[in-house]
Protein backbone atom coordinates (compact mmCIF):
# COMPACT_ATOMS: atom_id res chain seq x y z
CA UNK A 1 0.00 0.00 0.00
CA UNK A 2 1.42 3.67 -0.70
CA UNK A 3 1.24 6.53 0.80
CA UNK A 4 1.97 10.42 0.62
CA UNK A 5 4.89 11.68 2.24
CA UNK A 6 2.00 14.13 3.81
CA UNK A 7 0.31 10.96 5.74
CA UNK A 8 3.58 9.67 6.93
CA UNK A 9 4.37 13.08 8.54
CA UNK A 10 1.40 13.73 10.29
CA UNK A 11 1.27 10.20 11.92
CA UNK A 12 5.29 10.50 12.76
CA UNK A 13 3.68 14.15 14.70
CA UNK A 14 1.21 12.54 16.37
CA UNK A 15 3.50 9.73 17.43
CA UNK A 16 6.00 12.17 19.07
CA UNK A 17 3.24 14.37 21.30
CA UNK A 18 1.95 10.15 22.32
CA UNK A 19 5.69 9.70 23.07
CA UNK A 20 5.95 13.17 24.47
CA UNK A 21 3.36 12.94 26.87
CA UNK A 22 4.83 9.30 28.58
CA UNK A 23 8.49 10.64 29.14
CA UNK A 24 10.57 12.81 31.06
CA UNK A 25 12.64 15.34 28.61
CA UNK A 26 14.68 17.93 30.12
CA UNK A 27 13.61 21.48 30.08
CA UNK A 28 9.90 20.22 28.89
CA UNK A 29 6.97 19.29 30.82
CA UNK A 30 5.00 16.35 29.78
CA UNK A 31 3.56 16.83 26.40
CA UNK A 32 5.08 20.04 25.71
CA UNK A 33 8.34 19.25 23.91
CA UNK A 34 8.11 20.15 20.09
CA UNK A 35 8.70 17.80 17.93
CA UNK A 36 12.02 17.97 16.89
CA UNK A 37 12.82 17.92 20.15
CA UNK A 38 10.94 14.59 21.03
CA UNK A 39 12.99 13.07 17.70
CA UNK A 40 16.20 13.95 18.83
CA UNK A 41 15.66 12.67 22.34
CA UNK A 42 13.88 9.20 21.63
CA UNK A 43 15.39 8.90 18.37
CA UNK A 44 13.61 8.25 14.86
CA UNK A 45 13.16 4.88 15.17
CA UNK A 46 11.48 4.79 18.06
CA UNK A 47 9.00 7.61 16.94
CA UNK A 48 8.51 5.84 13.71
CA UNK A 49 7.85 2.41 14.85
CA UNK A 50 4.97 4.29 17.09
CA UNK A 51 3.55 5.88 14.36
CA UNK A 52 3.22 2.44 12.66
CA UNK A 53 1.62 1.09 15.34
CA UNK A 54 -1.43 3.80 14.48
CA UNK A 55 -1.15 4.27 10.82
CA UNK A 56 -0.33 1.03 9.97
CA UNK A 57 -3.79 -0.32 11.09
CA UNK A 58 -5.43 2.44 9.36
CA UNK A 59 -3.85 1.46 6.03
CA UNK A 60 -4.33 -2.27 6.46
CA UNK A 61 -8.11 -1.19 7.41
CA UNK A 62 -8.12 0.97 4.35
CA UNK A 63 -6.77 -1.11 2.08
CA UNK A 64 -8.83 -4.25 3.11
CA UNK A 65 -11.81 -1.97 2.51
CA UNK A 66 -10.61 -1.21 -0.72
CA UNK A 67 -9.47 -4.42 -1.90
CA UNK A 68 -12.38 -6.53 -1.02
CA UNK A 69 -10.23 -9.06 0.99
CA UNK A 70 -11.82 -10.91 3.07
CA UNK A 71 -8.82 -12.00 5.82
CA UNK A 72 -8.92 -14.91 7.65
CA UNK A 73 -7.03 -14.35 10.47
CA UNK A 74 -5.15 -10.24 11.43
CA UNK A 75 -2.62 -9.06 8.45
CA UNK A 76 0.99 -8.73 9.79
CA UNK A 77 2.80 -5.76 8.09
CA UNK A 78 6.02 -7.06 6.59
CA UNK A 79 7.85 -4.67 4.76
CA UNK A 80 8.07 -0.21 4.65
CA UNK A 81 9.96 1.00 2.07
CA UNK A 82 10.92 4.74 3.43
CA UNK A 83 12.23 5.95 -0.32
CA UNK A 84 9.51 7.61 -2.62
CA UNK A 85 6.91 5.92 -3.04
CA UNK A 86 6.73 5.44 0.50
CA UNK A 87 5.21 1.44 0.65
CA UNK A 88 3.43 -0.41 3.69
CA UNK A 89 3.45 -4.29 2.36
CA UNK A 90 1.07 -6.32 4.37
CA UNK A 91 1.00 -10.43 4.48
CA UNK A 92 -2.76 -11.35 4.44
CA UNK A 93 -3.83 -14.91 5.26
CA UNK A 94 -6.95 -15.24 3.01
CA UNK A 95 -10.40 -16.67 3.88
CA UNK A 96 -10.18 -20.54 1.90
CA UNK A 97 -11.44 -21.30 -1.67
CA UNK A 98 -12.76 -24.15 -3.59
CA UNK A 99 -12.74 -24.95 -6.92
CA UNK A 100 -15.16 -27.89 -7.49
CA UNK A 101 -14.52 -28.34 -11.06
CA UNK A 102 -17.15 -30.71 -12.83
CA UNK A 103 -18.27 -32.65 -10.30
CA UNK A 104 -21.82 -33.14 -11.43
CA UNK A 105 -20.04 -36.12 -13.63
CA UNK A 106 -18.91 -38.08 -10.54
CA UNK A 107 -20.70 -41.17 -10.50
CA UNK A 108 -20.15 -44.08 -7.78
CA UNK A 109 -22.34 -47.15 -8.10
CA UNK A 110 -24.35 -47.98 -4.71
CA UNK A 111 -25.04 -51.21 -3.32
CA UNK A 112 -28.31 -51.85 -1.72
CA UNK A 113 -27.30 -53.45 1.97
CA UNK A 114 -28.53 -56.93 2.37
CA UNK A 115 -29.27 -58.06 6.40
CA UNK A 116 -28.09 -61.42 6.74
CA UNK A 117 -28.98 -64.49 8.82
CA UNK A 118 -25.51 -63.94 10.66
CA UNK A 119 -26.12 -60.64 11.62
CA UNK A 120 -29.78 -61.24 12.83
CA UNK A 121 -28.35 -64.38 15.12
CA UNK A 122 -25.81 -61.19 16.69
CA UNK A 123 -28.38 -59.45 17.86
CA UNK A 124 -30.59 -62.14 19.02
CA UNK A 125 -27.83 -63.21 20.84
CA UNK A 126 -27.23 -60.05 22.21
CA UNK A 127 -31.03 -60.29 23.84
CA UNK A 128 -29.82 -63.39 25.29
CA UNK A 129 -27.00 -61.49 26.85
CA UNK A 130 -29.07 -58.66 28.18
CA UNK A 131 -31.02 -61.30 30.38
CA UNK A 132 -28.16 -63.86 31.20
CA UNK A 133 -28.43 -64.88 34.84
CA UNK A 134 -24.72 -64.24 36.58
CA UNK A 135 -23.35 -65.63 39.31
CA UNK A 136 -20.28 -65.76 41.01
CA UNK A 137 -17.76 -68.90 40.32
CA UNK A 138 -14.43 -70.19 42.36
CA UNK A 139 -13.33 -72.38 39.91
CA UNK A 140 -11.31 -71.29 36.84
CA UNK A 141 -12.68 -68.98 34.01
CA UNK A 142 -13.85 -70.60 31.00
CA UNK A 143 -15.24 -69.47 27.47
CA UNK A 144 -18.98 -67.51 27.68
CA UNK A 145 -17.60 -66.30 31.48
CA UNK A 146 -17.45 -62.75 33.04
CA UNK A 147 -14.54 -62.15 34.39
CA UNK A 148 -14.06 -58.81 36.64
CA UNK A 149 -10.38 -57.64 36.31
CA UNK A 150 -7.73 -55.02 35.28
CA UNK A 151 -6.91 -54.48 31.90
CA UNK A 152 -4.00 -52.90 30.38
CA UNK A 153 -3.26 -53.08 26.55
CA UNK A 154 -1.80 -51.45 23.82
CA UNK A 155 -1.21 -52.25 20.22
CA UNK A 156 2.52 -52.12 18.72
CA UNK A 157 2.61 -50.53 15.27
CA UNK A 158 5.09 -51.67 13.19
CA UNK A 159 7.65 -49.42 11.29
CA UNK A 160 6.73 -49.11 7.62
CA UNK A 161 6.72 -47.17 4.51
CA UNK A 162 3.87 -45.02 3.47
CA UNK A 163 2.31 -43.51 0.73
CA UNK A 164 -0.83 -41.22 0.68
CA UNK A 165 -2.93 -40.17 -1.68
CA UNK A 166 -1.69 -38.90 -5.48
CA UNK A 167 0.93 -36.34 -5.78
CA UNK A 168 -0.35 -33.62 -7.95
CA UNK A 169 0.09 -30.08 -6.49
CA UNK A 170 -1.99 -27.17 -8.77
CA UNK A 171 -0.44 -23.97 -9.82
CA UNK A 172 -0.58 -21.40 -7.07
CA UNK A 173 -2.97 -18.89 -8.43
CA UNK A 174 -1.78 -15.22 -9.18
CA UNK A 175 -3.66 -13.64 -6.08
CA UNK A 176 -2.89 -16.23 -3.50
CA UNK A 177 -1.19 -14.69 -0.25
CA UNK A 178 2.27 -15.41 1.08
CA UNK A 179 1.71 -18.58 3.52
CA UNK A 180 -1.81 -19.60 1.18
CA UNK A 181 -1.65 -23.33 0.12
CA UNK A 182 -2.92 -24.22 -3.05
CA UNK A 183 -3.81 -28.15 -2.89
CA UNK A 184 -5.08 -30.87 -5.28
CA UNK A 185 -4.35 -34.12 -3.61
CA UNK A 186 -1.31 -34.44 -1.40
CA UNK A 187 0.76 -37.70 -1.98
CA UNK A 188 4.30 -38.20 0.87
CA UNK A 189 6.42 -41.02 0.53
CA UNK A 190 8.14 -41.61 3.79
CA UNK A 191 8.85 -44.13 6.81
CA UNK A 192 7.00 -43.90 9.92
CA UNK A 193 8.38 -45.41 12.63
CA UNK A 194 6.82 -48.23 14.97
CA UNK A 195 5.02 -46.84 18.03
CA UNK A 196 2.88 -48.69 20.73
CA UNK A 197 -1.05 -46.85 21.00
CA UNK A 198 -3.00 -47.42 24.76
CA UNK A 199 -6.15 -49.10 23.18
CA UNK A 200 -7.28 -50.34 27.48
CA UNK A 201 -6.03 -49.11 30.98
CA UNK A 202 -9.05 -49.85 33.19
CA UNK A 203 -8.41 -51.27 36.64
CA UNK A 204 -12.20 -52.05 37.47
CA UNK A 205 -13.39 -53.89 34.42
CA UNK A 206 -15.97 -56.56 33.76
CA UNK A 207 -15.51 -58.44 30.23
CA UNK A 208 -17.18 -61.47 28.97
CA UNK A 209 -14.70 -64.35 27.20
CA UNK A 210 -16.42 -64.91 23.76
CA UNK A 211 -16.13 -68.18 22.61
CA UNK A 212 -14.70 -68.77 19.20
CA UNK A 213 -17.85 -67.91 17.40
CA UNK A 214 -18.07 -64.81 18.92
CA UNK A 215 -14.07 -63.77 18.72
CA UNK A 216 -14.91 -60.64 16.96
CA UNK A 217 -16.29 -59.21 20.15
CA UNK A 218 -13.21 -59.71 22.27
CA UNK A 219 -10.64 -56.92 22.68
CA UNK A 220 -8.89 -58.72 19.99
CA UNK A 221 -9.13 -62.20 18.53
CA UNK A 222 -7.43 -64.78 20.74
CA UNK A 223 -7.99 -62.59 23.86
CA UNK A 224 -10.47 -64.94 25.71
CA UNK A 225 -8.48 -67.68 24.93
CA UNK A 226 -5.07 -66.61 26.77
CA UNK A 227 -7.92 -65.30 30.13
CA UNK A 228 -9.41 -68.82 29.77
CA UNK A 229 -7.71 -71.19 33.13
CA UNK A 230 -7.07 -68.16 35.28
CA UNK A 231 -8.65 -67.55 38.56
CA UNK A 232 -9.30 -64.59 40.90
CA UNK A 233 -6.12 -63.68 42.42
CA UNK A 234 -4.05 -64.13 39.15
CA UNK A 235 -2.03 -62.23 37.18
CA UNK A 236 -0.71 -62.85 33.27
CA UNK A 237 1.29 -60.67 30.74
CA UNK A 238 0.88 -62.02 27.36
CA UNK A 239 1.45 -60.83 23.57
CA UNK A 240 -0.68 -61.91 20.69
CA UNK A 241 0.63 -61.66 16.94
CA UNK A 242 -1.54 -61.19 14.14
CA UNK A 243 0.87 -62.11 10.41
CA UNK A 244 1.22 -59.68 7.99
CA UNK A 245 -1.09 -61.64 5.34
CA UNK A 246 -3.99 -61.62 8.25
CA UNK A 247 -7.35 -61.45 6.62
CA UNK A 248 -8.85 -58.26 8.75
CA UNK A 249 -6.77 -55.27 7.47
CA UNK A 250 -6.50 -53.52 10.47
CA UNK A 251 -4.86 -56.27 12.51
CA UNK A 252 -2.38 -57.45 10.29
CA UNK A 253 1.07 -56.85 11.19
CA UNK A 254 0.48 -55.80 14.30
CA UNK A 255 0.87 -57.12 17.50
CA UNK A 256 -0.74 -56.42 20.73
CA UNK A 257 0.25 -56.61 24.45
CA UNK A 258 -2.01 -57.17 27.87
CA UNK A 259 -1.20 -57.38 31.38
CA UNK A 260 -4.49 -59.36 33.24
CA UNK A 261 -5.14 -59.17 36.93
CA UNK A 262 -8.72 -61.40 37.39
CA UNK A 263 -10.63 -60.05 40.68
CA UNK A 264 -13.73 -62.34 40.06
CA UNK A 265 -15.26 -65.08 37.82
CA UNK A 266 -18.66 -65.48 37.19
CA UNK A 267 -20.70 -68.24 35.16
CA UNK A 268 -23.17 -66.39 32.57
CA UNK A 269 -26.47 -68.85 32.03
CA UNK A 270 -28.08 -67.67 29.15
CA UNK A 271 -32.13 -68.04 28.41
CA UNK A 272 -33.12 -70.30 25.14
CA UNK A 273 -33.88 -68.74 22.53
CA UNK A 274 -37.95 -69.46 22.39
CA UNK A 275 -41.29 -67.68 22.22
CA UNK A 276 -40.82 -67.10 25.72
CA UNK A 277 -37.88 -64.90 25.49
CA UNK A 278 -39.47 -63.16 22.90
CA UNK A 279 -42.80 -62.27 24.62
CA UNK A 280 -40.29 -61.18 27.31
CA UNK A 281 -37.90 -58.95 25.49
CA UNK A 282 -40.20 -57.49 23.73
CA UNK A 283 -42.78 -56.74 26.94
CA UNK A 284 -45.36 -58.55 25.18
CA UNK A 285 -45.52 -57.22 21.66
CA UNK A 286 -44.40 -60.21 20.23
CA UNK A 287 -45.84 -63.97 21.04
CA UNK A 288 -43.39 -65.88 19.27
CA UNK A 289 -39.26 -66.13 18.23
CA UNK A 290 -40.60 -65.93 14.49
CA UNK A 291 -42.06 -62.34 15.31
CA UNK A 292 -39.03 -61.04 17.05
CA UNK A 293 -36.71 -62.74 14.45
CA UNK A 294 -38.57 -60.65 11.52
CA UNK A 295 -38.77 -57.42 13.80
CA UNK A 296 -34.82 -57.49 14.38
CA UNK A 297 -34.46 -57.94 10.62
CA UNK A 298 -36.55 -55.17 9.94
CA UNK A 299 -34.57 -52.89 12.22
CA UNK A 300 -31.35 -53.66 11.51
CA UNK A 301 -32.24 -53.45 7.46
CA UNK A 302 -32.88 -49.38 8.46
CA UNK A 303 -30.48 -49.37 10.58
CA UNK A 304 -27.51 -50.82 7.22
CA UNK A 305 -29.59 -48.95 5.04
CA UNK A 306 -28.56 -45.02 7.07
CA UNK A 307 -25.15 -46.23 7.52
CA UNK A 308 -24.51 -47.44 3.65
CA UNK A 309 -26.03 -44.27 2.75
CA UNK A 310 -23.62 -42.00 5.34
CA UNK A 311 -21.02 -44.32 3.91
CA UNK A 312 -22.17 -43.36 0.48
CA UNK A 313 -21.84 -39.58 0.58
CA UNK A 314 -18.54 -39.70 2.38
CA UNK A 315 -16.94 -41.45 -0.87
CA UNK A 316 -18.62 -39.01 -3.01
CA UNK A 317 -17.34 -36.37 -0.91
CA UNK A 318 -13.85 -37.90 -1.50
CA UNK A 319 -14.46 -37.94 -4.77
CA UNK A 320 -15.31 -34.18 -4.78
CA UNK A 321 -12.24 -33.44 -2.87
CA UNK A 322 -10.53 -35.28 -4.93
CA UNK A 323 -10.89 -33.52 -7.63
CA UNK A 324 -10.72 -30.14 -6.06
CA UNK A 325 -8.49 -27.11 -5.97
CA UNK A 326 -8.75 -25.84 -2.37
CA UNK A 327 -6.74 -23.37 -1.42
CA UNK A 328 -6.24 -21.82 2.81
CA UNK A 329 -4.12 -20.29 4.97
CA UNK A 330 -1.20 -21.83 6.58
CA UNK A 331 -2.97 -20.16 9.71
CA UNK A 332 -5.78 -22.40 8.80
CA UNK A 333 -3.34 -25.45 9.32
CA UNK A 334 -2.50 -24.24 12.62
CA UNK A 335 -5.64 -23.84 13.95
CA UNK A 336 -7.23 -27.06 12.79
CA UNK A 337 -3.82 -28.73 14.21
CA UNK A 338 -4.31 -26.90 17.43
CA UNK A 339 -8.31 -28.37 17.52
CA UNK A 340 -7.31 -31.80 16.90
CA UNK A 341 -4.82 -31.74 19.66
CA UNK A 342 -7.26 -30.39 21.90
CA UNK A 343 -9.83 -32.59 21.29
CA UNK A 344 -7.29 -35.67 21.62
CA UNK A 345 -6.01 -34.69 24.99
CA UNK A 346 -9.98 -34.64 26.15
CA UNK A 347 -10.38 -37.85 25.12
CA UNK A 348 -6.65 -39.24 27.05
CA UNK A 349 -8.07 -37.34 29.86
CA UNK A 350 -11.28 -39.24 29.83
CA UNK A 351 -9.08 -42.72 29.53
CA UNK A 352 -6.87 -41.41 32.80
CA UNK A 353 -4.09 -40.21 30.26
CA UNK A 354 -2.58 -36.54 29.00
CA UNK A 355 -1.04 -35.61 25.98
CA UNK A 356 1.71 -34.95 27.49
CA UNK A 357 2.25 -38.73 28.74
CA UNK A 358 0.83 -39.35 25.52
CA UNK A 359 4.69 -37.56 23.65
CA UNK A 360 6.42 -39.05 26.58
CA UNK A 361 5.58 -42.84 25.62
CA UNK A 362 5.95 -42.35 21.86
CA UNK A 363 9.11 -40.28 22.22
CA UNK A 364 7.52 -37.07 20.58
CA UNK A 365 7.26 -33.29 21.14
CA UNK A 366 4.77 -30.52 20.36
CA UNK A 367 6.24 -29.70 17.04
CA UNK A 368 6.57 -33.88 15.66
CA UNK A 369 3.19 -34.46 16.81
CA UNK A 370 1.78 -31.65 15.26
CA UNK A 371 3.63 -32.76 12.31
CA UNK A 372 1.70 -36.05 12.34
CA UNK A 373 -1.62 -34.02 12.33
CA UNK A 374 -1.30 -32.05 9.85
CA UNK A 375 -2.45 -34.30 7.22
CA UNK A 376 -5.59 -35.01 9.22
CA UNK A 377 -5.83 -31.27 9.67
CA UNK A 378 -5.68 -30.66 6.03
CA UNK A 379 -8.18 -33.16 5.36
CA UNK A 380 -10.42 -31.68 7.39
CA UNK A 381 -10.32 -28.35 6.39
CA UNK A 382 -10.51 -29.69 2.57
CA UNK A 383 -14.42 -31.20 3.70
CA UNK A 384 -15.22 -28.43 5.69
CA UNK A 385 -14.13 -25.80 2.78
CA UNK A 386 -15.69 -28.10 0.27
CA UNK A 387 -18.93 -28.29 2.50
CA UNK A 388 -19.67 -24.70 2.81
């Protein structure tokens, strides 16, 4: 932004009677030194970089006004240029932008859910569960027990390469601040290190042992079956492995620890599965297991059908993104960073845990573990930007 020589002495005046008015000068009372005097007392710089402080948010107001810019966070002013034509340069983070391109032509096929028979037995099973008849038990636990305990675990994360995404970064355009990213679809190449993650630290815990049917409900697979022989009073460490080649995605390759303390074993008798249960369950709106078989169905049908169609809009929304040119603020980044930190330590605090134990386990600070967030953080403000 320029401005007249005439502007720059007026607010270097005014900056010398503010000055004037806080010190002691010799010979002067308060306020009353001219301004040559106040100049060769404080000394130029000090006068100017007051006068800044007043005309430099006038300009930046000015020039906003002017300009149309609509800032997302406070301009800083970076550079004045003294020499004719006296210059104010200003570094403006910018509100973000989205460029959808054509995404009208995104198509993504959709599968209608299907309930089926294995996923109606669950939750029958689970109205079994909700009136099992427990007792207490001295002898040792066995498969379709509760067992009353401490439980710590945490999952190991192996060291690995990683690649994200599809490198393709789009030309900055012409009126994009200093600090303004410009983003298509962000690809890194790069090794991240093994780490361990808290997934249980709960010293007054009740947990049933799932029998091999029902493995998918344990902690992890295999769980029940290292519990299974121990009594009240006992204590076991024990790792289980999952291979690399594992058929659920998210286990493979990793490997998870436990440390077990049992307080208490109790047998779980579970009703039959008959009309009986079902007039019970049901507080009499059903007569027979046939009735509450077809009403579970029903429900969990709506249920698969909201979640496919959630699931549904957030690939499209990929898609979208995708596609995109999104540009934001390195502020932005920050912010969103700052958020998602926030947000974790809440939920560590809920668990017994800080963030701060958190960096201390996984050998991090502040700056590398806002480092791993900023992808997320990204992400995120790539949907929301895209969204509004």
């Amino acid at each position: 932004v320029e401005i007249t020589q005439e502007v720059l002495d007026k607010a270097m005046q005014s900056a010398a009677r503010r000055i004037g008015q806080k010190v002691n000068i010799p010979g002067f009372r308060r306020g009353k030194a001219p301004y040559g005097v106040v100049l060769r007392y404080v000394g130029q710089g000090a006068v100017l970089e007051e006068a800044l402080d007043t005309l430099g948010n006038d300009v930046y107001a000015s020039a906003l006004t002017q300009s149309a810019i609509e800032p997302y966070a406070p301009g800083t002013l970076e550079k004045f240029e003294t020499t004719p034509p006296i210059t104010l340069t200003f570094t403006v983070p910018k509100q973000p932008r989205a460029d959808l391109g054509d995404y009208r032509v995104i198509r993504i096929p959709y599968e209608a859910p299907v309930v089926e028979d294995k996923m109606v037995d669950e939750a029958l099973e689970d109205i079994r569960a909700e009136r099992a008849v427990i007792e207490p038990a001295t002898r040792p636990a066995q498969l379709g027990d509760m067992v009353h305990g401490a439980v710590y675990g945490e999952m190991i994360h192996p060291a690995h390469e990683h690649t994200h995404g599809e490198e393709a970064e789009a030309e900055k355009p012409a009126d994009a601040a200093e600090g303004e990213s410009t983003e298509k679809a962000e690809e890194h190449d790069h090794q991240h290190e093994g780490h361990t993650e808290t997934i249980i630290d709960r010293d007054d815990f009740d947990f049933v042992l799932y029998p091999k049917t029902q493995e998918d409900r344990d902690l992890v697979p295999g769980f029940a079956d290292q519990v299974v022989g121990m009594s009240a009073g006992d204590s076991k460490s024990f790792t289980i492995d999952f291979p690399d080649d594992h058929e659920n995605k998210s286990l493979a390759g990793h490997s998870f620890k436990f440390d077990v303390t049992v307080q208490e074993v109790k047998s779980r008798t579970l009703p039959d599965l008959n009309d009986d249960l079902a007039e019970q369950s049901s507080e009499g709106k059903f007569k027979t297991m046939l009735e509450l078989r077809v009403d579970v169905r029903r429900e969990l049908q709506t249920s698969l059908e909201r979640q496919t169609t959630s699931q549904y809009a957030d690939k499209m929304l990929a898609k979208i993104i995708e596609q995109a040119v999104v540009s934001y603020p390195e502020d932005m980044v920050k912010d969103y960073t700052s958020r998602m930190l926030q947000s974790l330590d809440r939920n560590l605090r809920q668990q017994g845990l800080t963030l701060e134990r958190l960096m201390q386990v996984q050998g991090k600070n502040e700056e590398t573990l806002r480092a791993d967030y900023r992808e997320n953080a990204i992400l995120q403000i790539k949907r929301d930007v895209v969204l509004s």
